[in-house]
N, C-alpha and C. Protein backbone atom coordinates (compact mmCIF):
# COMPACT_ATOMS: atom_id res chain seq x y z
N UNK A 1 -97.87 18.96 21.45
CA UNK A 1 -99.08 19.54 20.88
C UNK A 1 -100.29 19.23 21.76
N UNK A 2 -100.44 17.94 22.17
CA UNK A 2 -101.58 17.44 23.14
C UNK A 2 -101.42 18.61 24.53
N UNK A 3 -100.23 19.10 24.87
CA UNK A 3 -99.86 19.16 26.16
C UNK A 3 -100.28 21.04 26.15
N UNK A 4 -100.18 21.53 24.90
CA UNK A 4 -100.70 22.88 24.43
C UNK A 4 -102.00 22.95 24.33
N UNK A 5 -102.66 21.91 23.65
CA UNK A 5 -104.15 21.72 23.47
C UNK A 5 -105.02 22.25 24.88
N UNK A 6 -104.51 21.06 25.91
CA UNK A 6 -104.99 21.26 27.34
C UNK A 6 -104.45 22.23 27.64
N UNK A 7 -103.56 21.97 28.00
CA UNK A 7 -103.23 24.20 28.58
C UNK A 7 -104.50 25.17 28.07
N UNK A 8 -104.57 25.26 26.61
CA UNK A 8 -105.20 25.87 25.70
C UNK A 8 -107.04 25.85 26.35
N UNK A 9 -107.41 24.29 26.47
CA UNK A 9 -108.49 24.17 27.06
C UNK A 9 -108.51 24.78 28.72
N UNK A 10 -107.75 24.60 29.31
CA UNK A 10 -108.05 24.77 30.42
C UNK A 10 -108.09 26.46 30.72
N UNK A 11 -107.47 26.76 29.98
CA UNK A 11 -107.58 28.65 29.54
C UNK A 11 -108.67 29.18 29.56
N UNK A 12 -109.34 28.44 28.32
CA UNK A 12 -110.64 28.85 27.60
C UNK A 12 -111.49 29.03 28.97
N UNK A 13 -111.57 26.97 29.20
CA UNK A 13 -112.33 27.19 31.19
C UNK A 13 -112.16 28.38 31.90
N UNK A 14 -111.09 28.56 31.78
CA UNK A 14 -110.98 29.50 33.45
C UNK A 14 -111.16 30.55 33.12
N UNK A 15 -111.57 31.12 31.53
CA UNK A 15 -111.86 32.65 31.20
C UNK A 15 -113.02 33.00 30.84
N UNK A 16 -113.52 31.38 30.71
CA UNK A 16 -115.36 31.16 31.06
C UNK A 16 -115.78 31.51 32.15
N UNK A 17 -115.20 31.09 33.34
CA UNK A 17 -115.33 31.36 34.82
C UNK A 17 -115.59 33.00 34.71
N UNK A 18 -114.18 33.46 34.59
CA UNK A 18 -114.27 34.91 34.43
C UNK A 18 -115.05 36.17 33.86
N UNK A 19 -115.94 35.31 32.77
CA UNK A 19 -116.19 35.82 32.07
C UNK A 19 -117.67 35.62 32.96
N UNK A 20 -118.13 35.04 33.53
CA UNK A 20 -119.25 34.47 34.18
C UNK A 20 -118.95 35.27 35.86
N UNK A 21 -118.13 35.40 36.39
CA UNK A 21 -118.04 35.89 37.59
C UNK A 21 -118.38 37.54 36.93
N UNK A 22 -117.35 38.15 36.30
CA UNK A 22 -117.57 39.23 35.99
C UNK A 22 -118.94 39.93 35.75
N UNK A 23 -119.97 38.59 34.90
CA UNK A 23 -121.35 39.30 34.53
C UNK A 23 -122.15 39.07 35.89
N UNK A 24 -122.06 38.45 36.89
CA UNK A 24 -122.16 37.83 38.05
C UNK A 24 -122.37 39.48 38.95
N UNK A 25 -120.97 39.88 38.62
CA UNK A 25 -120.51 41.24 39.54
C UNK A 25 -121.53 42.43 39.16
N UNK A 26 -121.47 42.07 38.04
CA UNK A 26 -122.43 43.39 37.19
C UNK A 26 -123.65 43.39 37.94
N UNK A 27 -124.18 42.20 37.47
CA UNK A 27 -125.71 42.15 37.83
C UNK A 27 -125.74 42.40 39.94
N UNK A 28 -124.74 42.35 40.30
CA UNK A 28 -125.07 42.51 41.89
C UNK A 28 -125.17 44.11 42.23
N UNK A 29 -124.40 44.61 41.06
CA UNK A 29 -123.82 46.02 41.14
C UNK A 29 -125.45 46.78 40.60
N UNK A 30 -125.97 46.08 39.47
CA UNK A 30 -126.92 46.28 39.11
C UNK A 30 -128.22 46.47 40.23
N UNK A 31 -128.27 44.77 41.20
CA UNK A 31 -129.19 45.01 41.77
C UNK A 31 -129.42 46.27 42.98
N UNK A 32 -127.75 46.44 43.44
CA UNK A 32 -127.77 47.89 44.28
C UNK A 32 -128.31 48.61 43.85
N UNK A 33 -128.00 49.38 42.92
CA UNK A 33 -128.63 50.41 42.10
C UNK A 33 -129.94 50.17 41.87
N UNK A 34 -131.00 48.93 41.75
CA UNK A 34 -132.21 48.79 41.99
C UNK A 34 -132.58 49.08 43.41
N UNK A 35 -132.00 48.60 44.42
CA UNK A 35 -132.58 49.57 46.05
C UNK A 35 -132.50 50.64 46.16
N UNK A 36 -131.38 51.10 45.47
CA UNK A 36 -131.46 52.55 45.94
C UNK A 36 -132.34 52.86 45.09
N UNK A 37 -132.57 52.86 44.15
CA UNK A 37 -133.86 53.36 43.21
C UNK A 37 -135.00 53.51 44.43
N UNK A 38 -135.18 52.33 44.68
CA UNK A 38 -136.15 51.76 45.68
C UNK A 38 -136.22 52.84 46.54
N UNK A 39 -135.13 53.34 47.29
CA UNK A 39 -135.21 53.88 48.64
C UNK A 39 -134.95 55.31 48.53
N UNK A 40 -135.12 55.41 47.02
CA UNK A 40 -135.38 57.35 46.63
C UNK A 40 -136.87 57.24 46.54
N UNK A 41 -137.48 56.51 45.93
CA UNK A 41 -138.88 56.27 45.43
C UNK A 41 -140.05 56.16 47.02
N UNK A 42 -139.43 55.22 47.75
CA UNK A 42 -139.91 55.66 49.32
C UNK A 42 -139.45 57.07 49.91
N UNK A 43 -138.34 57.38 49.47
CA UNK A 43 -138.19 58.83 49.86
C UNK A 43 -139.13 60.09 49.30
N UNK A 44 -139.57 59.84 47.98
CA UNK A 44 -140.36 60.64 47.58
C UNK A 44 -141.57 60.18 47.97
N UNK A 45 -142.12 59.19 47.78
CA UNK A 45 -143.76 58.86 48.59
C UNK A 45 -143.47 59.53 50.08
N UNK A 46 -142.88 60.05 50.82
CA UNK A 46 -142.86 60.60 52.19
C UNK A 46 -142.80 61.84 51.89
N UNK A 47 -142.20 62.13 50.88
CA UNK A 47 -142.26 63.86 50.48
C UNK A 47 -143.81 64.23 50.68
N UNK A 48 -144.67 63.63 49.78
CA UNK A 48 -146.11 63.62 49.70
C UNK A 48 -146.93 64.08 51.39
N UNK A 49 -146.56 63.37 51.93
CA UNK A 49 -147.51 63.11 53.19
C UNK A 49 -147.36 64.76 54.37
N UNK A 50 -148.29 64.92 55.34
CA UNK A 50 -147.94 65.73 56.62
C UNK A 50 -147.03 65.53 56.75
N UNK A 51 -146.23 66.46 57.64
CA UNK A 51 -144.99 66.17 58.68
C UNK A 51 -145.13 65.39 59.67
N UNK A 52 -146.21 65.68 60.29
CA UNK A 52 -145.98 64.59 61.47
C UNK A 52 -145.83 63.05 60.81
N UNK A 53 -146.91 62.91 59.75
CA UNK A 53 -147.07 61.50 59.00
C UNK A 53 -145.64 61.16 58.53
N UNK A 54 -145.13 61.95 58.24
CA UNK A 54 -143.95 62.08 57.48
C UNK A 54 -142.85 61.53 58.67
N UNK A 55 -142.84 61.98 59.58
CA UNK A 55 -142.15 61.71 60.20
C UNK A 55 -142.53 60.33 61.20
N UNK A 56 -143.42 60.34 61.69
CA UNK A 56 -143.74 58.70 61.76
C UNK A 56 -143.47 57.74 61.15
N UNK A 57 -144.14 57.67 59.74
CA UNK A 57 -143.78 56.77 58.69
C UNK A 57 -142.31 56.70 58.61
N UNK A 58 -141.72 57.64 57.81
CA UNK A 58 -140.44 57.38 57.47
C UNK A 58 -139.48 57.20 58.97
N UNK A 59 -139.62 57.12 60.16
CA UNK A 59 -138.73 56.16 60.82
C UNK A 59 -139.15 55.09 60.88
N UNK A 60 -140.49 54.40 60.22
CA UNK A 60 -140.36 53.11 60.90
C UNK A 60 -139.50 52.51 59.80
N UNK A 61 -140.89 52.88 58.29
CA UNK A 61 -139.98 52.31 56.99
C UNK A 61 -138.56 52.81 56.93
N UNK A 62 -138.16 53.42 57.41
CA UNK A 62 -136.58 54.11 57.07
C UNK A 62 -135.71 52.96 58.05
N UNK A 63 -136.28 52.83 59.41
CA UNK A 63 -135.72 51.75 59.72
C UNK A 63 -135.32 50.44 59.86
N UNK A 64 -136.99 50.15 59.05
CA UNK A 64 -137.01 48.88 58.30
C UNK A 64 -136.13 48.98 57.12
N UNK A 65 -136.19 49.58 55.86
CA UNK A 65 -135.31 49.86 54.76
C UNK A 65 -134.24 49.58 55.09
N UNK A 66 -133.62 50.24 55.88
CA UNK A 66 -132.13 50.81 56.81
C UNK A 66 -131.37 49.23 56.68
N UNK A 67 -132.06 48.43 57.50
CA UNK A 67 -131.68 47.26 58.28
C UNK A 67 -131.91 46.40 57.17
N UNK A 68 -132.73 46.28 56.15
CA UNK A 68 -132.87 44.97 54.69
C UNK A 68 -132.28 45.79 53.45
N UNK A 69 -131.71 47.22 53.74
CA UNK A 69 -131.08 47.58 52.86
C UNK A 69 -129.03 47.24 53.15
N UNK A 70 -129.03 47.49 55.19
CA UNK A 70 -127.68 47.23 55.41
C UNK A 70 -127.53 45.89 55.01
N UNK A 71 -128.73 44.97 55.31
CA UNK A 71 -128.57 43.03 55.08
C UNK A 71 -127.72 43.32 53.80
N UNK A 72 -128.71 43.39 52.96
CA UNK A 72 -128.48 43.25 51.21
C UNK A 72 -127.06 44.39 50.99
N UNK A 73 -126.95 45.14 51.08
CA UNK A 73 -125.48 45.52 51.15
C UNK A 73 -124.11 44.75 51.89
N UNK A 74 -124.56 44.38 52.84
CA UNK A 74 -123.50 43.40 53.67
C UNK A 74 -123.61 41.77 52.43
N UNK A 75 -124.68 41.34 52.60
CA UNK A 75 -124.43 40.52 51.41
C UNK A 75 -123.71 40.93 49.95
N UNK A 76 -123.94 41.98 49.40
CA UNK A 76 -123.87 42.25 48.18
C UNK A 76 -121.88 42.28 47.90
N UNK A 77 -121.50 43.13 49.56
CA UNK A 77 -120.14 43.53 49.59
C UNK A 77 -119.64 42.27 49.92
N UNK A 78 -119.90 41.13 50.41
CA UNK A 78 -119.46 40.16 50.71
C UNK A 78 -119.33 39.16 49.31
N UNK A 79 -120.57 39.18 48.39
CA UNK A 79 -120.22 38.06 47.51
C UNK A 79 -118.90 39.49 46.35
N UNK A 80 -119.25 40.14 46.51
CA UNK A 80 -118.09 41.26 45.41
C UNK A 80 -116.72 40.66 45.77
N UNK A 81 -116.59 40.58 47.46
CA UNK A 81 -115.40 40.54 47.81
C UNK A 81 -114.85 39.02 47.25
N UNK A 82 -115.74 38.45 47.48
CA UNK A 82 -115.22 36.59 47.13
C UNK A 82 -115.38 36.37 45.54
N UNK A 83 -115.76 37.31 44.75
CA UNK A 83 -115.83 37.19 43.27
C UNK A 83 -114.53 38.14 43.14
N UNK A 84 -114.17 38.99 43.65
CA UNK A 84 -113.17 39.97 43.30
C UNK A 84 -111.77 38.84 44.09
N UNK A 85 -112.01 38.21 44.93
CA UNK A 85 -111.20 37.11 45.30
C UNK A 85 -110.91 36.44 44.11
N UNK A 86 -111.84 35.70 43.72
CA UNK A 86 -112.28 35.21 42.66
C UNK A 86 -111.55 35.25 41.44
N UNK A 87 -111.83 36.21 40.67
CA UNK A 87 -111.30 36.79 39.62
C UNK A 87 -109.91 37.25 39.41
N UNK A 88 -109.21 37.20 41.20
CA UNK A 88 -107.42 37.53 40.94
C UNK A 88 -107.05 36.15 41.18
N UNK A 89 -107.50 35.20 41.67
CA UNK A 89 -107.37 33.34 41.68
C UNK A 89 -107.28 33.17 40.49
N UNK A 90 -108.67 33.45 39.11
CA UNK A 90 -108.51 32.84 37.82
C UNK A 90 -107.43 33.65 36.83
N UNK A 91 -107.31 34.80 37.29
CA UNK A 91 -106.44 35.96 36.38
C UNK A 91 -104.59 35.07 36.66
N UNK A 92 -104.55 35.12 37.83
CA UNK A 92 -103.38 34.33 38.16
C UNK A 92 -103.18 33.05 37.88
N UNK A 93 -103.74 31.84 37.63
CA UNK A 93 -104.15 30.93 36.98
C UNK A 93 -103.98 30.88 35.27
N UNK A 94 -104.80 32.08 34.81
CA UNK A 94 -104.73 31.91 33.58
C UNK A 94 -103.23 32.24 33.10
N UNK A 95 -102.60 33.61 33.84
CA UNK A 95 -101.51 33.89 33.33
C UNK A 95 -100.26 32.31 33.59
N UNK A 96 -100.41 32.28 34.56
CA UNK A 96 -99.78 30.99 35.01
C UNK A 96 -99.75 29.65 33.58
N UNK A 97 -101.46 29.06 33.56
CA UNK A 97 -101.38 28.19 32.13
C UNK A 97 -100.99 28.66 30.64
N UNK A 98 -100.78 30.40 30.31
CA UNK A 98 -100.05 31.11 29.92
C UNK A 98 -98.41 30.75 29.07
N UNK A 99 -97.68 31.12 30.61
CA UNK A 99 -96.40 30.77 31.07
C UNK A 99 -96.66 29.58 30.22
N UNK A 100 -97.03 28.30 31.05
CA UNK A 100 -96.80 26.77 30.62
C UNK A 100 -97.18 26.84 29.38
N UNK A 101 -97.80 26.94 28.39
CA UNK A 101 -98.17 27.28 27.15
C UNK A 101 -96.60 27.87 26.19
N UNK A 102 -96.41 28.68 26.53
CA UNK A 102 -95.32 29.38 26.44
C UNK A 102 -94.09 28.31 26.26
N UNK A 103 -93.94 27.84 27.96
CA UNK A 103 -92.91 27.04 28.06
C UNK A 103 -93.11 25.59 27.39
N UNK A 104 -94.19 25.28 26.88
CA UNK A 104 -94.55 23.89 26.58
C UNK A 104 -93.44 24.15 24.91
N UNK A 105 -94.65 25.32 24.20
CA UNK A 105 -93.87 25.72 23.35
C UNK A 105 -92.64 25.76 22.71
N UNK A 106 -92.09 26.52 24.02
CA UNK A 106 -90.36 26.03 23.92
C UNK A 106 -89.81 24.93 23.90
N UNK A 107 -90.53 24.19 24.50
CA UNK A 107 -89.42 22.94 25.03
C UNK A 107 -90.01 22.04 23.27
N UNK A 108 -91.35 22.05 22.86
CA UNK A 108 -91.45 21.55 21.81
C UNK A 108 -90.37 22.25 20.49
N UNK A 109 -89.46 23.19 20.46
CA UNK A 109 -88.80 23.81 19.84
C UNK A 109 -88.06 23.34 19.55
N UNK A 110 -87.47 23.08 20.96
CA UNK A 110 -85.61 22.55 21.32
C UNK A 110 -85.87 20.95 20.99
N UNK A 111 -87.10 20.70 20.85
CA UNK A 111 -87.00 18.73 20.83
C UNK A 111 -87.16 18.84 19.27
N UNK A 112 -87.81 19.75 18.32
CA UNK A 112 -87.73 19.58 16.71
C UNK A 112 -86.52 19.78 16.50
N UNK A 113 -85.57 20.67 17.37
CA UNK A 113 -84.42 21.11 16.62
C UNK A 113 -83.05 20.29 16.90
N UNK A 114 -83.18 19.15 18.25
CA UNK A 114 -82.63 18.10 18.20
C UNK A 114 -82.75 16.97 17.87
N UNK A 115 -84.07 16.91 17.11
CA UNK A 115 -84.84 15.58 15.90
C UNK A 115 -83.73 16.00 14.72
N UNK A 116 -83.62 17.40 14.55
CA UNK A 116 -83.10 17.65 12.87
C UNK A 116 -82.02 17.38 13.08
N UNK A 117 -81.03 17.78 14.22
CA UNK A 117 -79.53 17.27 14.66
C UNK A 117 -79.40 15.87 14.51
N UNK A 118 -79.81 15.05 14.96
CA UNK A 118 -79.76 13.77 14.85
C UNK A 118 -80.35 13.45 13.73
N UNK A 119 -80.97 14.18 12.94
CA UNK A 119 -81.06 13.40 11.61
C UNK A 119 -80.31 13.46 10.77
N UNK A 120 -79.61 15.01 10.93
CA UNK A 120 -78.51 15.56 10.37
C UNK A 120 -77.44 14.36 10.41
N UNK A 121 -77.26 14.28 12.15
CA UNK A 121 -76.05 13.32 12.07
C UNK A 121 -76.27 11.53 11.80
N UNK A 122 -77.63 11.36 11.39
CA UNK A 122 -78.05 10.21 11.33
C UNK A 122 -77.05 9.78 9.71
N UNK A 123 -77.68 10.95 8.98
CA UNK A 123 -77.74 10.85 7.71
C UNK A 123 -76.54 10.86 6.65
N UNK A 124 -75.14 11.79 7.68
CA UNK A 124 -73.80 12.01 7.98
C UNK A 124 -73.36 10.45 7.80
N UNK A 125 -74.09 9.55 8.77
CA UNK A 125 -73.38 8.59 9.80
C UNK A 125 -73.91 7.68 8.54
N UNK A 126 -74.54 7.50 7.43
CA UNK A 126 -75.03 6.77 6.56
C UNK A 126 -74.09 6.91 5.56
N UNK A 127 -73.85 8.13 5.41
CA UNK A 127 -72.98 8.81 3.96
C UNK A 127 -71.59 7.93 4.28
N UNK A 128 -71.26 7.76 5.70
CA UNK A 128 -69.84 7.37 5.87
C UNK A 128 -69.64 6.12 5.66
N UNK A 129 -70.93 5.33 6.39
CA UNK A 129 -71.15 4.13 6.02
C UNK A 129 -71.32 3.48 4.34
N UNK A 130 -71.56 3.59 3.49
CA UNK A 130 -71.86 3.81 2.25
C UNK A 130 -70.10 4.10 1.96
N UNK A 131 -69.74 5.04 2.26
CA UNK A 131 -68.40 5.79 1.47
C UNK A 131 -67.03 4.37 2.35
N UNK A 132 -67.43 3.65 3.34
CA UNK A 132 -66.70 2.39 3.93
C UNK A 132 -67.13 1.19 3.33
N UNK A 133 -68.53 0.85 3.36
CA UNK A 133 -68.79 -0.26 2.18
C UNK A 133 -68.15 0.07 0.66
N UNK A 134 -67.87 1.07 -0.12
CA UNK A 134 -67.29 1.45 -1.37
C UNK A 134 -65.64 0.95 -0.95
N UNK A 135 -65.50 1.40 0.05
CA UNK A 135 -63.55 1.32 0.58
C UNK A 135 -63.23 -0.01 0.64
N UNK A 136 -64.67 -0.91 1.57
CA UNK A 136 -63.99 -1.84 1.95
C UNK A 136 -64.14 -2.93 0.64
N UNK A 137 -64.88 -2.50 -0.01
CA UNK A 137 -65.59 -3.29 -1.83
C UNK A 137 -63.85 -3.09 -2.35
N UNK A 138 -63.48 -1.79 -2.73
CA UNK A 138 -62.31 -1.44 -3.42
C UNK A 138 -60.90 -2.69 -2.70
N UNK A 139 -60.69 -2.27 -1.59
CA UNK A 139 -59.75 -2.97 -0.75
C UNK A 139 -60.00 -4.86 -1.08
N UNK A 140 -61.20 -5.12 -0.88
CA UNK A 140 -61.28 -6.76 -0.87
C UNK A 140 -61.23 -7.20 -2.47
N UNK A 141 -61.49 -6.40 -3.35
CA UNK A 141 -61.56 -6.51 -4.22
C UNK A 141 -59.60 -6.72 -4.98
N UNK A 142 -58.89 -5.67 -4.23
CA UNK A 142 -57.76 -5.41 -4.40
C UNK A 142 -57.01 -7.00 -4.01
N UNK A 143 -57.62 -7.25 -2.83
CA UNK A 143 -56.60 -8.18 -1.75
C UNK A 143 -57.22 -9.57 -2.52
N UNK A 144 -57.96 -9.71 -3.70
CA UNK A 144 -58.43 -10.81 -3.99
C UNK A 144 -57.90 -11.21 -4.99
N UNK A 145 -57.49 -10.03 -5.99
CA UNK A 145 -56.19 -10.05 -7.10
C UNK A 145 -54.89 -10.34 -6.74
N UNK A 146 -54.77 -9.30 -5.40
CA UNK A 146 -53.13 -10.36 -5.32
C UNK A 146 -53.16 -11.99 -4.66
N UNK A 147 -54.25 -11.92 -4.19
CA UNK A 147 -54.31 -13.48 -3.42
C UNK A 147 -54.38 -13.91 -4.84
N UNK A 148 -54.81 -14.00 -5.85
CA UNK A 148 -54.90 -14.76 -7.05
C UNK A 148 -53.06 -14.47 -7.92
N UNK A 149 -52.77 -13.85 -7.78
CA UNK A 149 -51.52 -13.56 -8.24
C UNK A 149 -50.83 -14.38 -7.80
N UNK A 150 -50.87 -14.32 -6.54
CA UNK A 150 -49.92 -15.37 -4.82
C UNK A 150 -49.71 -16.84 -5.36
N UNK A 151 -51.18 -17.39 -5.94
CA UNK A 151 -51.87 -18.19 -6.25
C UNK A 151 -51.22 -18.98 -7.47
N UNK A 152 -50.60 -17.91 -8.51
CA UNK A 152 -50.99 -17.84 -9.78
C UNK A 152 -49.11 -17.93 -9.80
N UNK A 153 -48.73 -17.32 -8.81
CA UNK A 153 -47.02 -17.49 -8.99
C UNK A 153 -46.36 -18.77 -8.14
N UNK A 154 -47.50 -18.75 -7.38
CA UNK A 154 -46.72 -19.80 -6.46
C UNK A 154 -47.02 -21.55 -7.04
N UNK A 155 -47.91 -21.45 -7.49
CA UNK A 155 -48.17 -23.01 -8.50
C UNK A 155 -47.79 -22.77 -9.60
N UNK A 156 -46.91 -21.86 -10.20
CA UNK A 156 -46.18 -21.95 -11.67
C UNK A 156 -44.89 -22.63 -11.44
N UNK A 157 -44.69 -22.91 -10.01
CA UNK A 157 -42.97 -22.93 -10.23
C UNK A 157 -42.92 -24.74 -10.69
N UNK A 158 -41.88 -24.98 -10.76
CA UNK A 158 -41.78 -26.13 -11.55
C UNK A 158 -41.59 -27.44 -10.35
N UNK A 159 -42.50 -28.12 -10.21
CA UNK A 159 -42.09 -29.08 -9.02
C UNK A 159 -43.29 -29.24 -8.43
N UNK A 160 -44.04 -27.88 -8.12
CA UNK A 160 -45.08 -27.68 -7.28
C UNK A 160 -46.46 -28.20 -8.35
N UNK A 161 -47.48 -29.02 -7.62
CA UNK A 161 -48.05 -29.62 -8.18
C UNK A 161 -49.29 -28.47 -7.95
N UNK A 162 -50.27 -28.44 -9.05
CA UNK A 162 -51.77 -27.28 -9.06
C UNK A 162 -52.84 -27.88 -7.56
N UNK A 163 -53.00 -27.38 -7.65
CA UNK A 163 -53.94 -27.50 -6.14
C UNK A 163 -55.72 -27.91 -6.45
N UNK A 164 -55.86 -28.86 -5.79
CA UNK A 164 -57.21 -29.76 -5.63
C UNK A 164 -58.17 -29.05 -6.18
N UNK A 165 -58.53 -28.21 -4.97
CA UNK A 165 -59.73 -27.49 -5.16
C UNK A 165 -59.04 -26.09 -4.76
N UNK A 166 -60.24 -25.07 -4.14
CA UNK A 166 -60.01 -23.50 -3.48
C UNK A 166 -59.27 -23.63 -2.51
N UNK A 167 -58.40 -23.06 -2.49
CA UNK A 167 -57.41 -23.21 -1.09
C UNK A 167 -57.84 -22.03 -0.13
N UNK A 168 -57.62 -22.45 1.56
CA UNK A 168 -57.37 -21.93 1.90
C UNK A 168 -56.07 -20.60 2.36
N UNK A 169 -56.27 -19.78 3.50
CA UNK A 169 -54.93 -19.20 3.48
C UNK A 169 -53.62 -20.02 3.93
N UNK A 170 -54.03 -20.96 5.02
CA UNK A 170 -53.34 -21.62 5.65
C UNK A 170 -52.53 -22.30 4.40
N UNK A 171 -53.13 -23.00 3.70
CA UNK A 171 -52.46 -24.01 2.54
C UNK A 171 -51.77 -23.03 1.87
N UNK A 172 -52.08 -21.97 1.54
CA UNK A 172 -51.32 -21.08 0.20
C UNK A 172 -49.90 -20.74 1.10
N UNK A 173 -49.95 -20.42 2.02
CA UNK A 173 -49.28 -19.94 3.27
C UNK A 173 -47.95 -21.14 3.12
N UNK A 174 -48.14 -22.61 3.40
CA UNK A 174 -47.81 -23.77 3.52
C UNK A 174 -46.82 -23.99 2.04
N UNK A 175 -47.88 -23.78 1.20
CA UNK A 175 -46.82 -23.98 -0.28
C UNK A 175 -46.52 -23.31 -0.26
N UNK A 176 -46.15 -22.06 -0.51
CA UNK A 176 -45.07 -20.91 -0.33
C UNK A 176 -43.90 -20.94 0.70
N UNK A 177 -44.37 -21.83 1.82
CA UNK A 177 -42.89 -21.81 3.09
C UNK A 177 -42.42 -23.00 1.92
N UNK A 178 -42.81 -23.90 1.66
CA UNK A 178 -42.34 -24.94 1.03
C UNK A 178 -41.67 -24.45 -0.40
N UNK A 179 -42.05 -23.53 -0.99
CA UNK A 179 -40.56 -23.39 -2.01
C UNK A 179 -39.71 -22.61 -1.71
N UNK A 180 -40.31 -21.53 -0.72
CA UNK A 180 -39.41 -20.94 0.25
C UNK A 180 -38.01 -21.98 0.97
N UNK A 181 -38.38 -22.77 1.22
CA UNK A 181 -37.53 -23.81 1.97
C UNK A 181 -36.75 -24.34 0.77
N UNK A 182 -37.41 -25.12 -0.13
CA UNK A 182 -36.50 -26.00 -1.28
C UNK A 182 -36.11 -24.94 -1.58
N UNK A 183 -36.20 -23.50 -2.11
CA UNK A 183 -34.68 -22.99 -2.72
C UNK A 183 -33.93 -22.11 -1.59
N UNK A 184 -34.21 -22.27 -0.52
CA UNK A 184 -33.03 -21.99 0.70
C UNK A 184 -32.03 -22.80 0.82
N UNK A 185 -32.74 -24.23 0.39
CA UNK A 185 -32.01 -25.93 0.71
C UNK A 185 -30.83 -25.72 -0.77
N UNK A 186 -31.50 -25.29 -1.77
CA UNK A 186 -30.58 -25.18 -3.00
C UNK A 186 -29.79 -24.11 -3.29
N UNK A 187 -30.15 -23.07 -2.71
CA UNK A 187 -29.26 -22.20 -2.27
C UNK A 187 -27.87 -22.75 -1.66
N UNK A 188 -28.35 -22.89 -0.86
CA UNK A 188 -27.36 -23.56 0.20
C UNK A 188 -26.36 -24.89 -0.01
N UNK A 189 -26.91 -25.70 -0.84
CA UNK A 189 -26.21 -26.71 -1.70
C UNK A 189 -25.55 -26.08 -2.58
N UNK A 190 -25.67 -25.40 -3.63
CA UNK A 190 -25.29 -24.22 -4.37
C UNK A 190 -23.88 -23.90 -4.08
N UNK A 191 -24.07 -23.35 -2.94
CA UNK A 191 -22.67 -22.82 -2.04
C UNK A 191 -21.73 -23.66 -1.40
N UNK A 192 -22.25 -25.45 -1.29
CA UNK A 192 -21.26 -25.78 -0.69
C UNK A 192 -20.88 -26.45 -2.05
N UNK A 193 -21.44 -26.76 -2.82
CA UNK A 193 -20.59 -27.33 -4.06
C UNK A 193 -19.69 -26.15 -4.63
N UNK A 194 -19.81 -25.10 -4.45
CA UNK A 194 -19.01 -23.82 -4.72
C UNK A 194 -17.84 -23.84 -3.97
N UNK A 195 -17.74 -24.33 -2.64
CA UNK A 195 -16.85 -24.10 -1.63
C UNK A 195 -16.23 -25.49 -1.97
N UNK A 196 -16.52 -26.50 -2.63
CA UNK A 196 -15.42 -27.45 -2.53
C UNK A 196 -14.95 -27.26 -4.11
């Protein structure tokens, strides 16, 4: 938006320029048209006079005129030419900050519409998270009942003494190889008093 603003300003500038060269052009165009006024108005004051007068006069003034009328024309065509310079410099310019205006535009487009993508997938990426904290709540919740079951079967058996405090896994792990073992051992006694 800042980067449109200036574009935007620098527009306005350069069509100020233009707008200022152009009235610039007028008024030069204007002042021609004041000499020649000028140099009909000496043409008619010579209408007035003798011929011979007539003809005296109007070569000197005609050649004076001639020569501060070619000056001021050679000037006049010269600043036209560097304002008409002028004016295709700012025309090209403006269209140019235009373009960038344009393109600023765009590119501010494609950056809202990959803010909403990523929020899209921000917001996706939350839902899943949320729907894995619920899974992993359900699951630990699950694995905490049978650890209490584990718990709950393995200190019922008859021999095995109740346990201190909270056990770890290691310990629950430990009493379980251990009645695991005593009725492998009685198993196995079992069978040889069977066999004799």
């Amino acid at each position: 938006t800042g980067a449109i603003s200036s574009l935007q300003r620098q527009m306005e500038i350069q069509e100020s320029k233009l707008r200022r060269i152009r009235s610039e052009k007028e008024m030069l165009q204007k002042q021609l048209k004041e000499q020649e006024v000028q140099l009909q108005a000496v043409f008619d004051k010579f209408c007035s006079l003798t011929e011979e007068q007539k003809q005296e006069e109007m070569m000197v003034m005609m050649e004076e005129e001639n020569r501060n009328l070619q000056q001021v024309v050679l000037e006049q065509e010269s600043q036209l030419a560097e304002q008409n310079k002028l004016i295709s410099e700012l025309q090209e310019t403006i269209s140019q900050l235009r373009a960038e205006a344009v393109t600023t535009r765009l590119q501010l487009l494609e950056q809202k519409q990959a803010q909403k993508e990523i929020q899209s997938q921000a917001e996706a990426l939350q839902h899943k998270e949320l729907q894995t904290r619920v899974a992993l709540e359900r699951i630990s919740t699950k694995f905490e009942r049978y650890r209490s079951k584990i718990i709950q079967a393995t200190f019922s058996v008859e021999g095995i003494q109740d346990p201190p405090g909270e056990l770890t896994d290691e310990q629950l792990l430990e009493a379980m190889q251990k009645i695991f073992n005593e009725r492998t051992e009685f198993q196995q006694m079992l069978k040889n008093k069977g066999s004799r």
